[in-house]
C-alpha atoms as a PDB file:
ATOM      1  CA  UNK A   1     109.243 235.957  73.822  1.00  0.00           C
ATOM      2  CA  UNK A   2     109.802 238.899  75.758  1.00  0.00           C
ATOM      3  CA  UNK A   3     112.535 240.297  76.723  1.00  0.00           C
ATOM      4  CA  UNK A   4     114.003 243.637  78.400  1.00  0.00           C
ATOM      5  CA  UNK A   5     117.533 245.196  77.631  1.00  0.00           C
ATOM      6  CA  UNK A   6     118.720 247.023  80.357  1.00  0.00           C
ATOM      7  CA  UNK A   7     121.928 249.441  81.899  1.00  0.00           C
ATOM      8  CA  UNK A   8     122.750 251.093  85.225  1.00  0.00           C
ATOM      9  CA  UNK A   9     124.456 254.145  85.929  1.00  0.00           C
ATOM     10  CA  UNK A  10     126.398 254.262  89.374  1.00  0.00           C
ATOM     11  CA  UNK A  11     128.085 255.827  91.549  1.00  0.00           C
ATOM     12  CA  UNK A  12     131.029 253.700  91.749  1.00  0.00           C
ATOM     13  CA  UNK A  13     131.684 249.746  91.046  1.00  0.00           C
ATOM     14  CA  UNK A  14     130.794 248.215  94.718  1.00  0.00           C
ATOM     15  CA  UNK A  15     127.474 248.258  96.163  1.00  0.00           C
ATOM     16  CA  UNK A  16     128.632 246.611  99.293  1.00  0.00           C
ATOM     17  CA  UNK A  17     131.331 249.113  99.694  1.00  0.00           C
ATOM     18  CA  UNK A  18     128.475 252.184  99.819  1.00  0.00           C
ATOM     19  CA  UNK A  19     127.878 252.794  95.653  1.00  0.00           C
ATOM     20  CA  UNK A  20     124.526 252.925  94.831  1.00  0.00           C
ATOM     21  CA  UNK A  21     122.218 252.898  91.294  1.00  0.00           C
ATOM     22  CA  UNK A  22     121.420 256.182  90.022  1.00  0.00           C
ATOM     23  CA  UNK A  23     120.212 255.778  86.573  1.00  0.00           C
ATOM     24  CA  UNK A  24     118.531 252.982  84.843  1.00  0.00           C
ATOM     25  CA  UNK A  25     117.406 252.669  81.105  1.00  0.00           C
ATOM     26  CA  UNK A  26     115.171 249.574  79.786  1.00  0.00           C
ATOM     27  CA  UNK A  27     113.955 248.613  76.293  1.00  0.00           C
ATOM     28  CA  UNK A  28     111.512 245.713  75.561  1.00  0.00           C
ATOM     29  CA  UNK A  29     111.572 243.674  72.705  1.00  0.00           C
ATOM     30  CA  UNK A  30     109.137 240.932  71.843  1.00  0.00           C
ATOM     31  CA  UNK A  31     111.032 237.889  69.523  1.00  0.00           C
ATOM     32  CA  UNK A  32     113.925 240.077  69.009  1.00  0.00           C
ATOM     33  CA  UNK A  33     112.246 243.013  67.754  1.00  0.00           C
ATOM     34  CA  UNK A  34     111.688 246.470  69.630  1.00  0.00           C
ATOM     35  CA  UNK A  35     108.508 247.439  70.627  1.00  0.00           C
ATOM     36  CA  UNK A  36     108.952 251.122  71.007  1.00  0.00           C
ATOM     37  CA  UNK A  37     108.489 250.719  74.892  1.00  0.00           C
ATOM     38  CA  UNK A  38     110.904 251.736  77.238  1.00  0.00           C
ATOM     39  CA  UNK A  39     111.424 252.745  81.153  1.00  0.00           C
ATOM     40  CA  UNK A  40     114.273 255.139  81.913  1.00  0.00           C
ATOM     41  CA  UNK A  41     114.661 256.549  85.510  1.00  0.00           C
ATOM     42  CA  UNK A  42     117.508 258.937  87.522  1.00  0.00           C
ATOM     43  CA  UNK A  43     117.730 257.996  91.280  1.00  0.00           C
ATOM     44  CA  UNK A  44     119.003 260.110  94.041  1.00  0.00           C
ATOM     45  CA  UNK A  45     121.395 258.032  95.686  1.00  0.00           C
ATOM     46  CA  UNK A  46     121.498 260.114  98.950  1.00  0.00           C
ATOM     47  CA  UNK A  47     125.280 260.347  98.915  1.00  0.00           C
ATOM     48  CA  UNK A  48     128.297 262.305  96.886  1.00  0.00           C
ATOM     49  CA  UNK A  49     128.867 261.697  93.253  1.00  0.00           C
ATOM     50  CA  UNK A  50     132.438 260.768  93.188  1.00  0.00           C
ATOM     51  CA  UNK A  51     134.585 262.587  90.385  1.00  0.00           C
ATOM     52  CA  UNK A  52     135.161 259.278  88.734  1.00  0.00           C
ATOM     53  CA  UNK A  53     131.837 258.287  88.457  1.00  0.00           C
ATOM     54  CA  UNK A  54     130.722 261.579  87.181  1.00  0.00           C
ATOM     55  CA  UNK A  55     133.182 261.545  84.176  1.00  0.00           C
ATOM     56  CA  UNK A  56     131.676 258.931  82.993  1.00  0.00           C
ATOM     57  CA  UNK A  57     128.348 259.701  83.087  1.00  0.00           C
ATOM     58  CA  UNK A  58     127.937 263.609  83.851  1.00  0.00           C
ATOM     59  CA  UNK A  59     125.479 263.007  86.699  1.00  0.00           C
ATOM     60  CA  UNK A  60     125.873 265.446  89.317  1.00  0.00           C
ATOM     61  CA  UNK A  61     124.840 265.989  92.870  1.00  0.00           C
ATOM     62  CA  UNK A  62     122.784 269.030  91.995  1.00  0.00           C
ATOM     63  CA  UNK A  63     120.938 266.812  88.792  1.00  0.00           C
ATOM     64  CA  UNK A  64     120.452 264.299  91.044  1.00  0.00           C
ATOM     65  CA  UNK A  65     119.286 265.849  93.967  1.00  0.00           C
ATOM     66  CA  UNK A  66     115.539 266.210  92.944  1.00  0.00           C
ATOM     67  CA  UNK A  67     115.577 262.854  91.650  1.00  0.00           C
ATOM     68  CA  UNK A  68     113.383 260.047  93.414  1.00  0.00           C
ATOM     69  CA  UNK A  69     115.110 257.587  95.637  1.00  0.00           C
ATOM     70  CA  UNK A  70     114.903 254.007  94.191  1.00  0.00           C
ATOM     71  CA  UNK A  71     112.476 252.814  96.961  1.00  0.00           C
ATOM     72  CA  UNK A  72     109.620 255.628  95.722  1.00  0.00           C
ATOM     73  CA  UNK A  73     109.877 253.829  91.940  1.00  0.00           C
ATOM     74  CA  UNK A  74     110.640 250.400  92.488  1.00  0.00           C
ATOM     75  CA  UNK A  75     107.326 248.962  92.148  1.00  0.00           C
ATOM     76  CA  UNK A  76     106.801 250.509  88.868  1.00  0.00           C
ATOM     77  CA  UNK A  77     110.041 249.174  87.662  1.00  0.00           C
ATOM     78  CA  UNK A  78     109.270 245.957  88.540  1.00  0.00           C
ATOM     79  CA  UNK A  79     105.616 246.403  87.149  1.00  0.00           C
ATOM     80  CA  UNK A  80     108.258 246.683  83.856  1.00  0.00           C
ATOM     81  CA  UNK A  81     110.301 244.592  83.985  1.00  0.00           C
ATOM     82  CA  UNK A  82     107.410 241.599  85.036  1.00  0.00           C
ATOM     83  CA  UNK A  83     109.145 238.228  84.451  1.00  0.00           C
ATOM     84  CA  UNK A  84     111.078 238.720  81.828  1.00  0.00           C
ATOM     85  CA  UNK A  85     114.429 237.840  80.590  1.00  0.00           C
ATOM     86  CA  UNK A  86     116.926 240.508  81.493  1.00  0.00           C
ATOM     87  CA  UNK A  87     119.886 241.561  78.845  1.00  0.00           C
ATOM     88  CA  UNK A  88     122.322 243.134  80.058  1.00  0.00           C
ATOM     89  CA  UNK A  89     126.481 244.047  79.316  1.00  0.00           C
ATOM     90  CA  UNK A  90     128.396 242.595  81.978  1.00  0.00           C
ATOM     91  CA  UNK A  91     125.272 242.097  83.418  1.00  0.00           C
ATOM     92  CA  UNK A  92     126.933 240.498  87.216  1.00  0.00           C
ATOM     93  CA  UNK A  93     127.699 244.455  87.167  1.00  0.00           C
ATOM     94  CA  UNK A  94     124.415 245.667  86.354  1.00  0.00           C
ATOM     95  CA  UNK A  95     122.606 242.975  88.911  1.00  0.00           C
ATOM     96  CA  UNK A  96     124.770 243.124  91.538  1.00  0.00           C
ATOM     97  CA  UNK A  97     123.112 246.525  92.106  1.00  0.00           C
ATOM     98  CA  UNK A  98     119.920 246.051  90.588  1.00  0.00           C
ATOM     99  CA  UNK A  99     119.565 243.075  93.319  1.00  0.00           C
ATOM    100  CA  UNK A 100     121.600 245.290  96.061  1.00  0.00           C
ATOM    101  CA  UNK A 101     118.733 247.967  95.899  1.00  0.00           C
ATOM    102  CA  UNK A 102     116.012 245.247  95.880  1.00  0.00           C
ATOM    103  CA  UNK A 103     117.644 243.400  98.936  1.00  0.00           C
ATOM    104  CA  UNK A 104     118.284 246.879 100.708  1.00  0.00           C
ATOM    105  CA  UNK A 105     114.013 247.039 100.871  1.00  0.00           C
ATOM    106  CA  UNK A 106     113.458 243.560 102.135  1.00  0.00           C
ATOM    107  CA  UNK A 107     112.226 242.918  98.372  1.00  0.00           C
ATOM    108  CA  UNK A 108     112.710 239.666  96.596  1.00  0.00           C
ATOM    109  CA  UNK A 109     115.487 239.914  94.100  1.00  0.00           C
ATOM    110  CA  UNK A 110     115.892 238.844  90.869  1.00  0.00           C
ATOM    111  CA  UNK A 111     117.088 235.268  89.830  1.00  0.00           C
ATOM    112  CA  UNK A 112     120.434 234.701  87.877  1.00  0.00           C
ATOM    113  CA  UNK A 113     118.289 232.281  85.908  1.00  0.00           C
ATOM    114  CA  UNK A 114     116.987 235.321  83.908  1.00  0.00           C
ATOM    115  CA  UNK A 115     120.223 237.083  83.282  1.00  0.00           C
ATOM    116  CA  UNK A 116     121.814 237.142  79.811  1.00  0.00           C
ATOM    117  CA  UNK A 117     125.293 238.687  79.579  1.00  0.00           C
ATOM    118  CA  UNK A 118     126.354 240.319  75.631  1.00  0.00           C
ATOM    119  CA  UNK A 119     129.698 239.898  76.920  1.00  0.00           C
ATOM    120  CA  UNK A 120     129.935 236.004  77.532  1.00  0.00           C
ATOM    121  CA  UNK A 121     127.910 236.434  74.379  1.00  0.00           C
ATOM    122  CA  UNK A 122     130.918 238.137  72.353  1.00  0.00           C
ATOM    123  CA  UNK A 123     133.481 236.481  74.030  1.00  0.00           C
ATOM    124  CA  UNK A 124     132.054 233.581  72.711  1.00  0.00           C
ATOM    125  CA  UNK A 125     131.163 234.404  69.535  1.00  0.00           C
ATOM    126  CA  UNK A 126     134.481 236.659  68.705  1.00  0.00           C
ATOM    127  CA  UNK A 127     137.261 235.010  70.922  1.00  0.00           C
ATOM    128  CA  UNK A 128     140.610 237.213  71.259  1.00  0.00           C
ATOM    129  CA  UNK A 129     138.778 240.502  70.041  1.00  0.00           C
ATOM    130  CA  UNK A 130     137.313 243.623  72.071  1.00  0.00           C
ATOM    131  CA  UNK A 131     133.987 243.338  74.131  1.00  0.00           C
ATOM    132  CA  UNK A 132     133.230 246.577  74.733  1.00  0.00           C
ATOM    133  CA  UNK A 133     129.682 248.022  73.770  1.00  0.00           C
ATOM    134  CA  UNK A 134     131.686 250.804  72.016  1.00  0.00           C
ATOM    135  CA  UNK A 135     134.069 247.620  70.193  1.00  0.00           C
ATOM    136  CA  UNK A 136     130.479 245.856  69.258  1.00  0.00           C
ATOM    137  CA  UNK A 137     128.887 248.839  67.647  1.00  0.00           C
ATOM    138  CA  UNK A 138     132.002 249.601  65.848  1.00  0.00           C
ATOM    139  CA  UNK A 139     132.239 245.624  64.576  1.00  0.00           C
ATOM    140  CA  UNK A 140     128.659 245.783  63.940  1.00  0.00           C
ATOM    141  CA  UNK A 141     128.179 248.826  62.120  1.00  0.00           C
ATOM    142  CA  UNK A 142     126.062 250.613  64.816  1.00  0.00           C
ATOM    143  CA  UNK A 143     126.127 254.097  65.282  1.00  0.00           C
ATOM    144  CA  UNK A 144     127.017 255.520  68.211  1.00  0.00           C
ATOM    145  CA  UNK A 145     128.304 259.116  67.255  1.00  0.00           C
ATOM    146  CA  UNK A 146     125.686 260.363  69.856  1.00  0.00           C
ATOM    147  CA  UNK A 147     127.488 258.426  72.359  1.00  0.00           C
ATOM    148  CA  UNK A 148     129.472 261.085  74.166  1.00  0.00           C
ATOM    149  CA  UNK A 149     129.228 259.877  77.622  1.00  0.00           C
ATOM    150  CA  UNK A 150     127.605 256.672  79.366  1.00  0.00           C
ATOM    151  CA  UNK A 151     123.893 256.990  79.417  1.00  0.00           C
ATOM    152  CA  UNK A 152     121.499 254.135  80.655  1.00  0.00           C
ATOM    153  CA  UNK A 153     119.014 254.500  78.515  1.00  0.00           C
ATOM    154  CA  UNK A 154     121.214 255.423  75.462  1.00  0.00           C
ATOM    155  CA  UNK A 155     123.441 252.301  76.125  1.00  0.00           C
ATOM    156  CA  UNK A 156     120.351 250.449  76.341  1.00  0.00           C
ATOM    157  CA  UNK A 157     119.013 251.200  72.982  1.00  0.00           C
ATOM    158  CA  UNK A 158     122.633 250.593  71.536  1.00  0.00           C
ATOM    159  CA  UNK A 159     122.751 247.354  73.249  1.00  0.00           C
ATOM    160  CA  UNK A 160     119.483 246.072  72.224  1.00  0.00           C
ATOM    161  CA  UNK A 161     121.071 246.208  68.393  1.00  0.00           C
ATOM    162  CA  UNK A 162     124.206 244.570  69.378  1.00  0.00           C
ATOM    163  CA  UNK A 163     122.196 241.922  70.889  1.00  0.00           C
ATOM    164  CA  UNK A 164     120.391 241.399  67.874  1.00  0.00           C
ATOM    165  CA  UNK A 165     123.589 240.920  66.020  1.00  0.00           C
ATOM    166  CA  UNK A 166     124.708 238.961  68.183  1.00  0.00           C
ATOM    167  CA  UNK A 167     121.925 236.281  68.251  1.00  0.00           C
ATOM    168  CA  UNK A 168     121.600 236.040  64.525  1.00  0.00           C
ATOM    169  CA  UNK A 169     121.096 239.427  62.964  1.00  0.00           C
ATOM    170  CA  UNK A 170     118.153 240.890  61.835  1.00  0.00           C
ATOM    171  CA  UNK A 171     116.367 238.513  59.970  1.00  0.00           C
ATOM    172  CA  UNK A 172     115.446 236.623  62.950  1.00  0.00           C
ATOM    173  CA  UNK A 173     112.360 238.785  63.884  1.00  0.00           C
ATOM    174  CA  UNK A 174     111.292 238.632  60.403  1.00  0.00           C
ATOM    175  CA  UNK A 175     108.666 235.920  61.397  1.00  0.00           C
ATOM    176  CA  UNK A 176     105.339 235.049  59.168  1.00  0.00           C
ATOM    177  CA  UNK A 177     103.911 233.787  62.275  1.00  0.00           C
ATOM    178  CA  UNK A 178     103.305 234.611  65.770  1.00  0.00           C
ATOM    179  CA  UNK A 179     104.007 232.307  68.338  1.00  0.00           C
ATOM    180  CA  UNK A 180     100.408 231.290  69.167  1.00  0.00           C
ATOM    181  CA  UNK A 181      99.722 230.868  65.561  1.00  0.00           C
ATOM    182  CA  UNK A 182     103.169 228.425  65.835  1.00  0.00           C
ATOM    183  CA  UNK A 183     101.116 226.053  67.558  1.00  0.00           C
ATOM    184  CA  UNK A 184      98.291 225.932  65.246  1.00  0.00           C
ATOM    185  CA  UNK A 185      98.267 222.561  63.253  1.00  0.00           C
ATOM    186  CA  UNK A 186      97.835 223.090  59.378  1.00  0.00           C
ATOM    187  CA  UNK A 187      95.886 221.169  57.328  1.00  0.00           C
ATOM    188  CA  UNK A 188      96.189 220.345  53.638  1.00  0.00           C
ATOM    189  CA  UNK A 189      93.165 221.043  51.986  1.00  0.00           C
ATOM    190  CA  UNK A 190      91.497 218.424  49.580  1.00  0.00           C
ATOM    191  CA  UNK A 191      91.586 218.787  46.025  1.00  0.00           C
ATOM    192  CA  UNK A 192      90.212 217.947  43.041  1.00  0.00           C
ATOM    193  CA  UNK A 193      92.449 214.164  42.519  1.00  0.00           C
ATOM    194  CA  UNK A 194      92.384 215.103  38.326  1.00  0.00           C
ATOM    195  CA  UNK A 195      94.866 218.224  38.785  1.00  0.00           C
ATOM    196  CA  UNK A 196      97.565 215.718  40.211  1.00  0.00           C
ATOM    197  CA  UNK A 197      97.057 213.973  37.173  1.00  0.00           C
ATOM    198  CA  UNK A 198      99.985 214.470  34.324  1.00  0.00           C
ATOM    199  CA  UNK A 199      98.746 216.464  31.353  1.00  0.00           C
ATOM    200  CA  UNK A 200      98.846 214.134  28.146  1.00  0.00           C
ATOM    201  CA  UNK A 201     102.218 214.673  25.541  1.00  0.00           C
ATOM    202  CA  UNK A 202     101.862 217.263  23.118  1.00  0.00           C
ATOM    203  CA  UNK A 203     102.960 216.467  20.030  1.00  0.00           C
ATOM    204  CA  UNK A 204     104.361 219.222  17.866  1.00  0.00           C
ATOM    205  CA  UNK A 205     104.905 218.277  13.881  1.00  0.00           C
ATOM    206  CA  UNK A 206     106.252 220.713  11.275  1.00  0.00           C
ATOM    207  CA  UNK A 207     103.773 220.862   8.206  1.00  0.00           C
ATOM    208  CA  UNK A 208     104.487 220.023   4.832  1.00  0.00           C
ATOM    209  CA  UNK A 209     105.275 223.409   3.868  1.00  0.00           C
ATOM    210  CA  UNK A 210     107.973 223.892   6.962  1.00  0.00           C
ATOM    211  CA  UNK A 211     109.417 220.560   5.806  1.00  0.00           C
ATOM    212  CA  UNK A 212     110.311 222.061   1.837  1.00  0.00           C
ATOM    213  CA  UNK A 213     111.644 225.252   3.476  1.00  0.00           C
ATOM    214  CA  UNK A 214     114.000 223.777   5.939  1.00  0.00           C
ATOM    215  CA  UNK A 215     115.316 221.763   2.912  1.00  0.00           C
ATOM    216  CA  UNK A 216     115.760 224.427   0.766  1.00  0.00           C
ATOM    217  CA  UNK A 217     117.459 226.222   3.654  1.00  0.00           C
ATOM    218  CA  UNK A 218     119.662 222.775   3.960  1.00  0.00           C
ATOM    219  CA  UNK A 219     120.384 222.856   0.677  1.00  0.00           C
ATOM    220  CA  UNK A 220     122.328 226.241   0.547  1.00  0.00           C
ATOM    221  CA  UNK A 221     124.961 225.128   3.167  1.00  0.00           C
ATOM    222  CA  UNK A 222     128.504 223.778   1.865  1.00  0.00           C
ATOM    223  CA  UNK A 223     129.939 221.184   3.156  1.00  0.00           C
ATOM    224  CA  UNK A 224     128.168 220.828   6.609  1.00  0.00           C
ATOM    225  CA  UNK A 225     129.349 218.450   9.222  1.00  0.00           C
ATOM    226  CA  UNK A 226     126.700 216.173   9.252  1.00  0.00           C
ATOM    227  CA  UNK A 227     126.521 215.576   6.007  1.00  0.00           C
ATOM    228  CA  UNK A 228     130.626 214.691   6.241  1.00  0.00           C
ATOM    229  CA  UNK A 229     129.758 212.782   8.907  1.00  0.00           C
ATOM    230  CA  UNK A 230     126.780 210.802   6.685  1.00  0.00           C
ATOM    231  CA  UNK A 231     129.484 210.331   4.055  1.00  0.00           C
ATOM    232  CA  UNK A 232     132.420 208.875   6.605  1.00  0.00           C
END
């Protein structure tokens, strides 16, 4: 099953009020596992970085001004994404502009049926404690010293471990099979009927000789319980 784990960088919190995407990081991962592919773009969003926005995530107007506007790269992203299952942290965030960019070119945008939100995920699994991606790496033992300020693609990679953790650890991509081979029936192969067969009894006696020394050995002990035992 593939999937893609993805974050946006902005340029505020409202598409509809004028924000638009400037950054977005992907990872794939196939059954759980990452597959070492990734897609990680900068936009120029054709409008002023607001100081809030850029303390979050350092992008400035003169980084950003050589950048490629989202309409010159969306096919590839798309190409990327394909029809995949999207993973995302508060992903109604990340969609909401992902879809607002899309709908702004007259392109078709991306179901809701595909979206997976970590954060419903934690809620659910850790009720009453912290959600953020910085909470989830600290609960989970994820590093994220490297984490200075938001990046998409970094927060992507980081994410893609707490969403392992999240849906079982691990182990769950540890898989003898592939899916394909899933599907294969296995048959039992005939065998010889005689090895199902019990092996005979084998009878172990102690020899004559074994018999006299164990007596003689007997014979040395005082007073042993089972010979009070005999006598009671």
């Amino acid at each position: 099953m593939r999937e893609i784990v993805f974050d946006t960088e902005t340029t505020g919190l409202s598409f509809s009020g004028g924000d638009r995407m400037v950054e977005i990081g992907c990872i794939e991962m196939v059954n759980r596992v990452e597959t070492g592919r990734s897609f990680h773009l900068y936009f120029n969003p054709e409008r002023p970085m607001p100081v809030e926005a850029f303390r979050v995530h350092g992008l400035s107007d003169v980084f950003l001004s050589d950048k490629p506007r989202f309409h010159e790269k969306v096919d590839e992203l798309l190409e990327f994404l394909g029809d995949s299952r999207l993973v995302a942290h508060n992903a109604s965030f990340d969609f909401g502009f992902l879809n607002g960019e899309l709908g702004k070119l007259g392109r078709e945008i991306i179901s809701l049926d595909r979206m997976i939100d970590t954060v419903a995920m934690a809620r659910q699994r850790h009720p009453g404690a912290k959600h953020s991606l910085d909470a989830l790496c600290t609960r989970y033992g994820i590093d994220r010293s490297h984490r200075v300020l938001h990046g998409a693609l970094l927060d992507a990679q980081l994410l893609s471990q707490v969403y392992i953790e999240l849906t079982g650890g691990r182990q769950i991509g540890l898989t003898l099979v592939s899916e394909v081979e899933e599907k294969i029936e296995i048959s039992v192969i005939d065998t010889d009927p005689r090895a199902a067969q019990p092996r005979p009894m084998r009878v172990f006696e102690p020899s004559a000789e074994e018999l006299a020394r164990h007596a003689g050995f007997v014979a040395t002990l005082k007073n042993p319980l089972w010979g009070a035992e005999a006598s009671g």
